[in-house]
Protein backbone atom coordinates (compact mmCIF):
# COMPACT_ATOMS: atom_id res chain seq x y z
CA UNK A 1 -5.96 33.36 -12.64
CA UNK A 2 -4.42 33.65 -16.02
CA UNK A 3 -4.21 30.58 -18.38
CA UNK A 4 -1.38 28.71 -19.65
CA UNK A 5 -1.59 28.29 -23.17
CA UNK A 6 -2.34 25.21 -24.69
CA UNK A 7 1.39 24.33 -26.08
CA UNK A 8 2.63 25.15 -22.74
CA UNK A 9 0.42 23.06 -20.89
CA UNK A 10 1.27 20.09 -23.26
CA UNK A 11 5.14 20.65 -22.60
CA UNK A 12 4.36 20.81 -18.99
CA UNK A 13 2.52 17.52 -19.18
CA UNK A 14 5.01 16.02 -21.49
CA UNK A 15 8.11 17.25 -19.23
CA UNK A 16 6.66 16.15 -15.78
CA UNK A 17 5.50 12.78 -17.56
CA UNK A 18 9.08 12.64 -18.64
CA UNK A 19 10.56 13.10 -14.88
CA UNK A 20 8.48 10.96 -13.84
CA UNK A 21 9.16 8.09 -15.91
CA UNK A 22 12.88 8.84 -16.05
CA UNK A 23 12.70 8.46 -12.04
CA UNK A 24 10.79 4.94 -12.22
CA UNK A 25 12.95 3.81 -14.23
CA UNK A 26 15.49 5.11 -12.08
CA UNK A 27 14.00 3.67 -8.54
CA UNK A 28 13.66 0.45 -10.27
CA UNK A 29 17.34 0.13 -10.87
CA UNK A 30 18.80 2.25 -8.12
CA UNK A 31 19.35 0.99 -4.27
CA UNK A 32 16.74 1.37 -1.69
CA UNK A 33 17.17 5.04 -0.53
CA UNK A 34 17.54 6.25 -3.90
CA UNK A 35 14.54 4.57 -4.80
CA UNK A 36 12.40 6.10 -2.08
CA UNK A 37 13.72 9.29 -3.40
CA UNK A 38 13.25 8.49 -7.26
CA UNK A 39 9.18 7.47 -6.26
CA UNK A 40 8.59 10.42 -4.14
CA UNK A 41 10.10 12.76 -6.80
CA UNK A 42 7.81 11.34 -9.58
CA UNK A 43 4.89 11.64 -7.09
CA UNK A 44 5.58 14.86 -6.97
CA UNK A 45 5.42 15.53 -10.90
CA UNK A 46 1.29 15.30 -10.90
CA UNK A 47 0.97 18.28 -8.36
CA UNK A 48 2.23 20.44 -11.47
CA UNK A 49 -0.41 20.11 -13.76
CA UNK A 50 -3.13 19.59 -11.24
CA UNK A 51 -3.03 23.29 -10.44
CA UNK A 52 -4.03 24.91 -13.62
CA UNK A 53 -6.95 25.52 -15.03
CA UNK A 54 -8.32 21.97 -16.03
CA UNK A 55 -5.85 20.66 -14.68
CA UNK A 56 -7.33 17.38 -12.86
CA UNK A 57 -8.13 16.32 -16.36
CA UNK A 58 -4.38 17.68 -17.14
CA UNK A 59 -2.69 15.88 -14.49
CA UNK A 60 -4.95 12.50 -15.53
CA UNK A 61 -3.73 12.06 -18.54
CA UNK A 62 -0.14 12.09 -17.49
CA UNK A 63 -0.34 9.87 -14.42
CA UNK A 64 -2.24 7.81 -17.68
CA UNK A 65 0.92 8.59 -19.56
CA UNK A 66 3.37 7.72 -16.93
CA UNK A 67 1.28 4.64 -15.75
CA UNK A 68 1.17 3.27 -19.53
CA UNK A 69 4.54 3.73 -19.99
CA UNK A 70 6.51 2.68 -16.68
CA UNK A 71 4.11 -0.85 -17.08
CA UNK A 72 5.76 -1.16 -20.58
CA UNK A 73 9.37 -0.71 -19.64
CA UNK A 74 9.98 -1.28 -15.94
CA UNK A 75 7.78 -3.58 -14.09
CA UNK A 76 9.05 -3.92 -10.30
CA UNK A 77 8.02 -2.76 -7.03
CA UNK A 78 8.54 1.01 -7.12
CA UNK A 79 6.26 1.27 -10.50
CA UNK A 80 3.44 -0.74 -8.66
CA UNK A 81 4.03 1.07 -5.42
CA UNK A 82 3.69 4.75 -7.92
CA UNK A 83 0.30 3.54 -9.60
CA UNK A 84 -1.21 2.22 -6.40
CA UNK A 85 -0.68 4.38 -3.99
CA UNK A 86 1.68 7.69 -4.60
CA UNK A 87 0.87 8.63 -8.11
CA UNK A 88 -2.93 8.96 -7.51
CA UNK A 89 -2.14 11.00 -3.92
CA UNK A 90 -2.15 14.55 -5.65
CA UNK A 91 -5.87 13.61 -6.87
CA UNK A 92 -6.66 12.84 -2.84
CA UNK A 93 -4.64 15.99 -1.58
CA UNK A 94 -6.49 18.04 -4.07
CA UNK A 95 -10.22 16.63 -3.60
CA UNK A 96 -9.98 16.70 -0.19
CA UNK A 97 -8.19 20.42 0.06
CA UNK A 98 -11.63 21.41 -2.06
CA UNK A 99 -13.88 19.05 0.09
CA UNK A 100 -12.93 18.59 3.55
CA UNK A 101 -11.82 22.61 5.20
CA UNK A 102 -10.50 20.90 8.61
CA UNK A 103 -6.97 20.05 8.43
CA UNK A 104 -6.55 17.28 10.82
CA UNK A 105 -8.93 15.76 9.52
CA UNK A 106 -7.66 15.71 5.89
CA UNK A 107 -4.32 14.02 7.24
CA UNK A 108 -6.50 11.50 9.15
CA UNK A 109 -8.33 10.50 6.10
CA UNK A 110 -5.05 10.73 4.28
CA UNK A 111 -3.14 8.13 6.88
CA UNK A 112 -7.09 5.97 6.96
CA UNK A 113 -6.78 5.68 2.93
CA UNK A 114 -2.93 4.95 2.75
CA UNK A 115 -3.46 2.20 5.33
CA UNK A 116 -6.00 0.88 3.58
CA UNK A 117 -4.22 0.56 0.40
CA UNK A 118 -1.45 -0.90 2.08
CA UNK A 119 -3.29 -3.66 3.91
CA UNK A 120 -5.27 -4.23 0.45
CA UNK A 121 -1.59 -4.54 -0.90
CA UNK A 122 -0.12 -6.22 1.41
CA UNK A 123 -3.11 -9.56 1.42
CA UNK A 124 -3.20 -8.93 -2.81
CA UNK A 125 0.80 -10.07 -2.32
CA UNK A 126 0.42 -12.62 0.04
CA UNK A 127 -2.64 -14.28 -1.04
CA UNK A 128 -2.95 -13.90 -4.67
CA UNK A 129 0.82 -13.54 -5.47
CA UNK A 130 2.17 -15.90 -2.59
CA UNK A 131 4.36 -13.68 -1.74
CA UNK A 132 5.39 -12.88 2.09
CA UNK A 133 6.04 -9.43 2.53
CA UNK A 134 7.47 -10.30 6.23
CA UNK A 135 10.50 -11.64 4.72
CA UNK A 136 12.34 -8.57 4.16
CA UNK A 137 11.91 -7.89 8.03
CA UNK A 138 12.85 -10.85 9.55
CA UNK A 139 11.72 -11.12 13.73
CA UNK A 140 10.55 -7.68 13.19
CA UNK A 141 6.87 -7.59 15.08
CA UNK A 142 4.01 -6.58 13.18
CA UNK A 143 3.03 -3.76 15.66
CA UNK A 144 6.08 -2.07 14.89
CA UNK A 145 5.91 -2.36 10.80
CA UNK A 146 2.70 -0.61 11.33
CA UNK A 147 4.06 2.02 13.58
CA UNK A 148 6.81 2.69 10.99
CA UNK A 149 4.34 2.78 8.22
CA UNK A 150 2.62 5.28 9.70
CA UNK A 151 5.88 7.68 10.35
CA UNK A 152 6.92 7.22 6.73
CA UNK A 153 3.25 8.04 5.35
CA UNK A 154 3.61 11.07 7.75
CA UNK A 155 6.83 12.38 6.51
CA UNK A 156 5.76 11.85 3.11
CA UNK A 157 3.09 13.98 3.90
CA UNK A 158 4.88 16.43 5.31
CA UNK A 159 7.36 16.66 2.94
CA UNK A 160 4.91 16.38 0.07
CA UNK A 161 3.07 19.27 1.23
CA UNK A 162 6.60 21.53 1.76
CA UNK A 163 7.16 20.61 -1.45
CA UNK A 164 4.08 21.54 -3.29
CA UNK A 165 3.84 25.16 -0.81
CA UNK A 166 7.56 25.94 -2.34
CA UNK A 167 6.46 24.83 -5.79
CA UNK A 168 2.96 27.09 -5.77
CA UNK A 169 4.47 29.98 -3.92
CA UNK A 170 7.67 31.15 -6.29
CA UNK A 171 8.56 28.56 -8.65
CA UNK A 172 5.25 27.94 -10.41
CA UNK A 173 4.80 31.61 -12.03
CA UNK A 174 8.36 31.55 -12.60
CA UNK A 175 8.60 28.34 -14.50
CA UNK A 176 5.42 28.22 -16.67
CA UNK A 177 4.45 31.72 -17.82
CA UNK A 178 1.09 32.85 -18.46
CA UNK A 179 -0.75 35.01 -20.68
């Protein structure tokens, strides 16, 4: 595979550190759906430079970058749901595409990982920050949060992965050349 040099693969860090702080911001300000969007876009900016050469060290330093940053200038929800749990998700697609060669099973330890960050979320709120996630679903049951918990982490997945196939098939070579 041929290299990107190193200028380029600063200005792709830089740029998809950019997006992704741009659509923090952006979720953090924005109504509900256009927040979901805004977080699963900036997700999306770490996949770039995970794929070069390096590039887990590459793609550390900006979630670093965007993490630093977004905790500096806009603190709420989105920006802790990005560091906790979507921002570090190329790192677990990545290890386990190297790792694990079964496929189910890599979306079953996916969903087993999300859920755990989400329950470990979910008590850190209640129980160190008193606050009762429930209340934004009032008289919904518990059973069914779950259940729709587990269809959003599975269309993130899915859409994460069509996402990343469209980006490493024709746009990757075409937007950073090599030499």
């Amino acid at each position: 595979m041929k290299r990107l040099s190193p200028g380029l693969m600063a200005a792709t860090i830089g740029m998809s550190a950019a997006v992704s702080i741009l659509c923090l911001f952006a979720a953090n300000i924005a109504p509900a759906p256009l927040s979901v969007l805004c977080l699963f876009v900036a997700s999306l900016m770490t996949w770039i430079p995970i794929r070069e050469e390096h590039g887990f060290l590459f793609a550390a330093v900006e979630y670093a970058i965007v993490t630093g940053v977004t905790l500096l200038i806009c603190r709420g929800i989105w920006t802790y749901l990005y560091i906790g749990v979507f921002g570090p998700y190329a790192f677990l697609r990545l290890f386990l595409g190297i790792h694990v060669r079964d496929r189910l099973l890599t979306v079953l330890i996916r969903l087993l990982v999300f859920n755990i960050i989400a329950a470990i979320g979910a008590a850190a709120a209640r129980y160190l920050l008193q606050y009762d996630l429930m209340q934004f679903v009032p008289g919904f049951p518990p059973y069914l949060l779950v259940g729709a918990m587990e269809l959003f982490f599975i269309v993130y997945m899915g859409l994460y992965h069509l996402f990343t196939y469209i980006f490493d098939s024709s746009l990757r070579n075409k937007l950073l050349p090599r030499r």
